[in-house]
Protein backbone atom coordinates (compact mmCIF):
# COMPACT_ATOMS: atom_id res chain seq x y z
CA UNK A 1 -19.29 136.47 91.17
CA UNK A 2 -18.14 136.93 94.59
CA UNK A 3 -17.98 133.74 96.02
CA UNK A 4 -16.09 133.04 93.05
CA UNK A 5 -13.72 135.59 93.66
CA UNK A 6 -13.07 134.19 97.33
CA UNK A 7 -12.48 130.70 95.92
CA UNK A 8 -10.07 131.53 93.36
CA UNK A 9 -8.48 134.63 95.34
CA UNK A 10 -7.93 131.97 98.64
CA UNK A 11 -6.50 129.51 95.40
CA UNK A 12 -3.97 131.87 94.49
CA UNK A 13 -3.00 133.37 98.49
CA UNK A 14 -2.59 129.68 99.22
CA UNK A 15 -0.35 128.77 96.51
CA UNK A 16 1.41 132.10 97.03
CA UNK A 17 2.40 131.24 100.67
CA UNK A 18 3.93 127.67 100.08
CA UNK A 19 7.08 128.64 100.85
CA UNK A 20 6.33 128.96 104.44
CA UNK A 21 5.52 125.35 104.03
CA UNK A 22 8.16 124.05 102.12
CA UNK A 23 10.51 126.09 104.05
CA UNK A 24 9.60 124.18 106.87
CA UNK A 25 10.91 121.04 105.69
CA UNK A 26 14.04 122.16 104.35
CA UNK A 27 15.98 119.41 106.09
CA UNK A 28 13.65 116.55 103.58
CA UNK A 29 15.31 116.04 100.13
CA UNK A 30 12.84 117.39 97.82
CA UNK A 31 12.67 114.47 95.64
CA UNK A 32 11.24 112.95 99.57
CA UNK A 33 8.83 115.82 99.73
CA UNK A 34 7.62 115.05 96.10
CA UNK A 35 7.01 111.23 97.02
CA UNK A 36 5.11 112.38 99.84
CA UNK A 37 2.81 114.86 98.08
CA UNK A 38 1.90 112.27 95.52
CA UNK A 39 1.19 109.65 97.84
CA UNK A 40 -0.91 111.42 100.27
CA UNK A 41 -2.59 113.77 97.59
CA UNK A 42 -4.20 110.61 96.10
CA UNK A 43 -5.31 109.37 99.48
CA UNK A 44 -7.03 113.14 99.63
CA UNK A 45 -8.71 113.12 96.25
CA UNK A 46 -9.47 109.20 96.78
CA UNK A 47 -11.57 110.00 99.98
CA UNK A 48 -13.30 113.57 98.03
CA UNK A 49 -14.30 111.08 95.53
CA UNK A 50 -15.98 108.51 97.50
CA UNK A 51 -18.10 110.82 99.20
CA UNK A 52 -19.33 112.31 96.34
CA UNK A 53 -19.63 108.50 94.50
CA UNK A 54 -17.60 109.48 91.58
CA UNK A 55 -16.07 106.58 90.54
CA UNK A 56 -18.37 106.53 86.93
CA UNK A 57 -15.41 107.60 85.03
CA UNK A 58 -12.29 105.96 86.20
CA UNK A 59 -13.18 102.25 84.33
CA UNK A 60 -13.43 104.39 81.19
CA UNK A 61 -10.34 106.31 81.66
CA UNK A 62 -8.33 103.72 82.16
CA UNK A 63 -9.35 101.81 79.43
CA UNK A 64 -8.65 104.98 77.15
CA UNK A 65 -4.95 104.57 75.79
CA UNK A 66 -5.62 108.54 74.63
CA UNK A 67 -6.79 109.26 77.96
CA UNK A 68 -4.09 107.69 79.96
CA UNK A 69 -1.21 108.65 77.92
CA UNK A 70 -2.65 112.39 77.89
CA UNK A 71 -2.08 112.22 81.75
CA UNK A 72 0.70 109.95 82.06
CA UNK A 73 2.50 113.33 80.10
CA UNK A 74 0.64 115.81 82.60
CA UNK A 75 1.92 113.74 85.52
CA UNK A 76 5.16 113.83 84.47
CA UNK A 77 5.09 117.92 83.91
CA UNK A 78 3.47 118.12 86.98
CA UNK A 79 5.94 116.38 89.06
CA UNK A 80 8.77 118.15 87.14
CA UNK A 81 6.94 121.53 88.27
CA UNK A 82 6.87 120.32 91.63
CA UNK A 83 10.26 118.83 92.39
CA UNK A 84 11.98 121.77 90.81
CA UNK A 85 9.57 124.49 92.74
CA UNK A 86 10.11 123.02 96.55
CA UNK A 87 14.10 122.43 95.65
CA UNK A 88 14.64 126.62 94.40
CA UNK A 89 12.43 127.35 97.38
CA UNK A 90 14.54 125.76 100.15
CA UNK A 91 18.01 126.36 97.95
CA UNK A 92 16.86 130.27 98.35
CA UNK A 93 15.36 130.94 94.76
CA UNK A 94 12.00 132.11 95.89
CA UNK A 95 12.01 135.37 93.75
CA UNK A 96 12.98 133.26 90.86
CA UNK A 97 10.26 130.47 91.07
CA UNK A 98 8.24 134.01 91.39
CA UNK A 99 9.80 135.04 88.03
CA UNK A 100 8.47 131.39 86.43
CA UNK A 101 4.87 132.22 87.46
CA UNK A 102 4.76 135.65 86.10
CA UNK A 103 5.90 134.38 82.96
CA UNK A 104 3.57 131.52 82.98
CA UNK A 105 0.29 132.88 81.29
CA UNK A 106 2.72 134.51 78.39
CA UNK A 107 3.84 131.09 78.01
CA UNK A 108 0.58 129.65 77.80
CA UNK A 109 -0.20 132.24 75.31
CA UNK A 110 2.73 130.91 73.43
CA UNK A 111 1.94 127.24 73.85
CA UNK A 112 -1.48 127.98 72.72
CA UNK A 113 -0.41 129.27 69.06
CA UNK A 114 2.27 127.03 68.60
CA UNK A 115 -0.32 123.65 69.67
CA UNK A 116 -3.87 124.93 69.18
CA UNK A 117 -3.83 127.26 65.84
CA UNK A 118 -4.65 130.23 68.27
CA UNK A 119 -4.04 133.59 66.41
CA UNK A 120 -2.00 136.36 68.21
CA UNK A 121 -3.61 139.97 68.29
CA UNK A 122 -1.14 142.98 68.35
CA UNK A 123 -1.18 143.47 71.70
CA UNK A 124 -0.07 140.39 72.50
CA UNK A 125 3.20 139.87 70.14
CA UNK A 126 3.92 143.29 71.56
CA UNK A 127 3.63 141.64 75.05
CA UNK A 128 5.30 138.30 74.26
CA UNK A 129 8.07 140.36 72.98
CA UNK A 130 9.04 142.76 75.91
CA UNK A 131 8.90 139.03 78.16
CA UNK A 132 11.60 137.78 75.98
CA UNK A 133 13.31 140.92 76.33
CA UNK A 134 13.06 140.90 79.74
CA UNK A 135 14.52 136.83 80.61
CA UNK A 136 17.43 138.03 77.73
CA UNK A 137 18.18 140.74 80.50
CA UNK A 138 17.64 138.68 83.23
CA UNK A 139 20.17 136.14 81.43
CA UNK A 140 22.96 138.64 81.28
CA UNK A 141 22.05 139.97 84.58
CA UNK A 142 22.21 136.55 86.23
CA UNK A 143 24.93 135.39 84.16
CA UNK A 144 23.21 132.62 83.27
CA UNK A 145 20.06 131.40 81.65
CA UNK A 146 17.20 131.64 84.79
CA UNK A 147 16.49 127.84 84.14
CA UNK A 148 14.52 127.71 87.40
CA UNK A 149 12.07 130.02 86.15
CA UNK A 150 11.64 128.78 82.27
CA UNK A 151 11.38 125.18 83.34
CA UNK A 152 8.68 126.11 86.20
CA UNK A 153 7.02 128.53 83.58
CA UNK A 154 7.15 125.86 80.33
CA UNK A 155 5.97 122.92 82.88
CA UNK A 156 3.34 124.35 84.29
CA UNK A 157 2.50 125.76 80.70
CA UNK A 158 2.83 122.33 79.10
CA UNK A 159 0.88 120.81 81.87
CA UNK A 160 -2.10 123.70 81.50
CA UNK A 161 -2.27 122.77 77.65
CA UNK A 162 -2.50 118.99 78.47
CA UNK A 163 -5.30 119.57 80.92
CA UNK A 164 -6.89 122.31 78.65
CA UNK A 165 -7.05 119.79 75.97
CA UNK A 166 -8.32 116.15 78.10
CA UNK A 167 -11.42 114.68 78.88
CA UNK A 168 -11.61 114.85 82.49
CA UNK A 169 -12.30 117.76 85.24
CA UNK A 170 -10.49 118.95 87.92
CA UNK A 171 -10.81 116.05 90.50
CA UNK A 172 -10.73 113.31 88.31
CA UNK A 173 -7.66 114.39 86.20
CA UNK A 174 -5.76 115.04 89.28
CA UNK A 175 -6.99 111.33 90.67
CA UNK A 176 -5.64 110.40 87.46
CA UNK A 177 -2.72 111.15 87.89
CA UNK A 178 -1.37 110.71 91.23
CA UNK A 179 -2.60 107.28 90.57
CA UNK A 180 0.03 106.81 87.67
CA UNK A 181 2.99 108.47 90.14
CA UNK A 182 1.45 106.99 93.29
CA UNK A 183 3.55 103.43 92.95
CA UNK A 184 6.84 104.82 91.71
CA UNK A 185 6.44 107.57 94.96
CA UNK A 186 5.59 104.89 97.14
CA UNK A 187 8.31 102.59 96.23
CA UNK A 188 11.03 105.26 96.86
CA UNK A 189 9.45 106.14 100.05
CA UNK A 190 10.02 102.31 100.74
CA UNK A 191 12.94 102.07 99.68
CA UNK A 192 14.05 105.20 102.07
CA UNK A 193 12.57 103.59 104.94
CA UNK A 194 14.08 100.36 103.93
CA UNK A 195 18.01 102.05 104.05
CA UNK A 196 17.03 104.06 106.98
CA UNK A 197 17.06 107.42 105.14
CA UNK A 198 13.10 108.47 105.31
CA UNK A 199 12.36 111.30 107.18
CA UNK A 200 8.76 109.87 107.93
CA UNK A 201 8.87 108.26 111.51
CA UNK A 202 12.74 109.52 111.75
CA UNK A 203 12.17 113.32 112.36
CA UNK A 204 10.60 115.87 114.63
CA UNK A 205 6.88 116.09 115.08
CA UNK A 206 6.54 118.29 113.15
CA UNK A 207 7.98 117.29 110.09
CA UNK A 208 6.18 114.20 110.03
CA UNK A 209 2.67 115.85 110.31
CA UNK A 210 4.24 118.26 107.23
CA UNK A 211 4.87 115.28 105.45
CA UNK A 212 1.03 113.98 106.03
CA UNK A 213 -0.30 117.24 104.99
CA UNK A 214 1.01 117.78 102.13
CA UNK A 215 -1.72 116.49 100.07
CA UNK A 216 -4.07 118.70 101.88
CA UNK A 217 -2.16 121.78 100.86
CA UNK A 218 -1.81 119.94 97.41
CA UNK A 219 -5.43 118.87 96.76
CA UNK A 220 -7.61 121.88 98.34
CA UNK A 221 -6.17 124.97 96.73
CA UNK A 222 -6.64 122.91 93.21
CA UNK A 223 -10.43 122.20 93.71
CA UNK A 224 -10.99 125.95 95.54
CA UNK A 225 -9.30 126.90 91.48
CA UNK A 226 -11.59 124.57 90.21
CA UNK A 227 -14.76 126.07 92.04
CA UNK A 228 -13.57 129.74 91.49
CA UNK A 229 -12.89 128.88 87.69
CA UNK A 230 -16.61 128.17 87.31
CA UNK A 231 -17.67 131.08 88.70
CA UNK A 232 -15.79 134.36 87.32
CA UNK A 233 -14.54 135.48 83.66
CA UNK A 234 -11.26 134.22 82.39
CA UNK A 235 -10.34 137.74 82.49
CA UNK A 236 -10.74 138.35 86.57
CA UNK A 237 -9.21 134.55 86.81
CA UNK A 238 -6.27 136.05 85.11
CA UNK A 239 -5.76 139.07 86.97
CA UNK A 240 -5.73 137.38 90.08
CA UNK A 241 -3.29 134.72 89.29
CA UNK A 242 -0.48 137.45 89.76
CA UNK A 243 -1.19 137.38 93.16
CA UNK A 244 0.45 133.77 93.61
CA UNK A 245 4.03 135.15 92.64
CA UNK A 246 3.50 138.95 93.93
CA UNK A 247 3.45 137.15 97.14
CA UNK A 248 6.36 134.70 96.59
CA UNK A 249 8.10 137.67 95.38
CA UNK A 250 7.92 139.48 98.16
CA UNK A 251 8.40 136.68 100.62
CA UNK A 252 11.62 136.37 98.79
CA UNK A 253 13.26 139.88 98.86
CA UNK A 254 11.35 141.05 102.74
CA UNK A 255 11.17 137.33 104.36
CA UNK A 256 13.67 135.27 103.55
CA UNK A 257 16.17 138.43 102.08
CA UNK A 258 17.06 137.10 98.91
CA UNK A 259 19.61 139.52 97.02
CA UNK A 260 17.83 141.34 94.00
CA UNK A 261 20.37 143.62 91.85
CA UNK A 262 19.07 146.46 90.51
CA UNK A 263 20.14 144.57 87.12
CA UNK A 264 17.33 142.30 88.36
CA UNK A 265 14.49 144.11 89.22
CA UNK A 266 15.11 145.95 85.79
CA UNK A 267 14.71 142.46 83.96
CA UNK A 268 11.58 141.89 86.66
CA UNK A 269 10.15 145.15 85.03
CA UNK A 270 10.22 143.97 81.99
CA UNK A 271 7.48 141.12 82.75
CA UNK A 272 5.27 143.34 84.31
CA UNK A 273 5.13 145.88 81.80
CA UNK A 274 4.87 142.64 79.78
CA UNK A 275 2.13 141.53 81.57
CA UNK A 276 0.37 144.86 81.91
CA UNK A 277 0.19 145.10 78.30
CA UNK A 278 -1.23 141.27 78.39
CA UNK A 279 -4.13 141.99 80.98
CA UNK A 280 -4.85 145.38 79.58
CA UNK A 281 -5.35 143.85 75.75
CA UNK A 282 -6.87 141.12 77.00
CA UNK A 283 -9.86 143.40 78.44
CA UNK A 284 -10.08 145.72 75.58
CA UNK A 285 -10.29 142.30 73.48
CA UNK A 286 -13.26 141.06 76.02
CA UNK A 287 -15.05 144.33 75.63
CA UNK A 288 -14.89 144.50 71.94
CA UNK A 289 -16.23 140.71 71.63
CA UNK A 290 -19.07 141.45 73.94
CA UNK A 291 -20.24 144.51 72.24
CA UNK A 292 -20.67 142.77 69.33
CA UNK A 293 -24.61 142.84 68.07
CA UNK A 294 -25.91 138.94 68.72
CA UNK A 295 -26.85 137.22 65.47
CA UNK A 296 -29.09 134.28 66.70
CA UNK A 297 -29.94 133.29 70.49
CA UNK A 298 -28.72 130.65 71.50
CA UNK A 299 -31.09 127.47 72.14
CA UNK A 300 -31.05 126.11 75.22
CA UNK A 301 -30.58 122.28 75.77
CA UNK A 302 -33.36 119.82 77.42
């Protein structure tokens, strides 16, 4: 329990500290940046799976129309989630890529009735419906709809039905899929290089080992989620995915000063009431299932 804690805890810190990293290469377009993380994130899972010898699966999979369309969709969501996230983040929206990730899970909830026949208790309508309250404040607070934070929310939300719903775990799916975006990435990069516009080999130091390591900041929080995931209740896991934009939140409004109107925060209030109610229903719902008397034990498989 623990150990799973520190794996999916470290998950979450690391995703919720990006923008330090992203912010560092502000001066690389982030459709460059994108290219980059797809290219060397499938060098990263590549080498993970050679050591372990998985390569068992990937004839299969690729002879799987099913399978490969299923993550030819997920790639695409995923690089939409990506290539908007770093742009807000060096444009100055870090409290509103925060604001897609708190409203993630109640868009997975969503996704998940609308897709996979999953009934809504009480609780969660009433939950759903003060987050829609709050992005129709934020809307009129803003001025405009927060399309930074709904596509970032329904992408990732998309992509965690997609992935909920396929044949393959963590490490495969993810090889999987920076192997269908790895030759469109590459042949950008290319082309950049070719017209004298890449940042790779033109830049600072710094910026070029960025560049390199953003499949390790890409590929290792994803399999520490993976390990932690294993490990704990989907009820802890869900809890401590908060703590991803918490922190982006506040690196937003105390690091990088982002202006937040009080008509703002009072739309921001909204989704975490919304998202108390979520995490408190979803434990009463946990403790109700597990109190229930046992009809048969289970048998265990030899």
């Amino acid at each position: 329990m623990k150990k799973g804690v520190v794996y999916a805890g470290s998950c979450y810190i690391a995703w919720g500290l990006l923008p330090f990293f992203w912010k560092a290469l502000h001066n690389v377009p982030a459709l460059e940046i994108v290219a980059h993380r797809i290219v060397w994130s499938l060098l990263v899972v590549l080498g993970l799976l050679a050591y372990r010898h998985q390569w068992h699966w990937l004839g299969a999979a690729l002879r799987n129309r099913r399978i490969m369309l299923t993550y030819a969709t997920s790639a695409c969501m995923l690089t939409v989630n990506w290539l908007v996230y770093i742009w807000a983040v060096n444009a100055g929206y870090v409290v509103e890529t925060s604001l897609g990730y708190f409203i993630n899970p109640l868009v997975s909830v969503l996704l998940g009735v609308l897709f996979l026949r999953e009934r809504l208790r009480l609780g969660q309508v009433l939950a759903l419906a003060v987050a829609c309250c709050g992005v129709g404040y934020l809307t009129l607070s803003y001025g405009r709809i927060p399309w930074i934070a709904l596509t970032i929310a329904g992408s990732f939300g998309i992509y965690g039905l997609l992935r909920k719903t396929a044949a393959l775990e963590s490490l495969e799916g993810l090889t999987l899929e920076t192997l269908l975006l790895f030759l469109p990435a590459l042949v950008y990069l290319v082309y950049l290089t070719w017209v004298g516009h890449a940042a790779l080999g033109h830049g600072p130091v710094l910026t070029n080992a960025l560049l390199v390591l953003a499949g390790v900041v890409t590929a290792i929080p994803l399999l520490l989620f993976a390990a932690g995931a294993r490990l704990i209740s989907m009820t802890t896991l869900g809890i401590l995915q908060f703590v991803n934009p918490t922190l982006q939140f506040f690196l937003g409004v105390f690091v990088y000063h982002e202006a937040l109107s009080s008509s703002q925060l009072v739309g921001f209030a909204f989704i975490w009431v919304a998202l108390v109610l979520y995490l408190i229903e979803g434990r009463f719902a946990g403790r109700r299932i597990g109190s229930r008397p046992r009809t048969h034990e289970a048998v265990p498989i030899k």
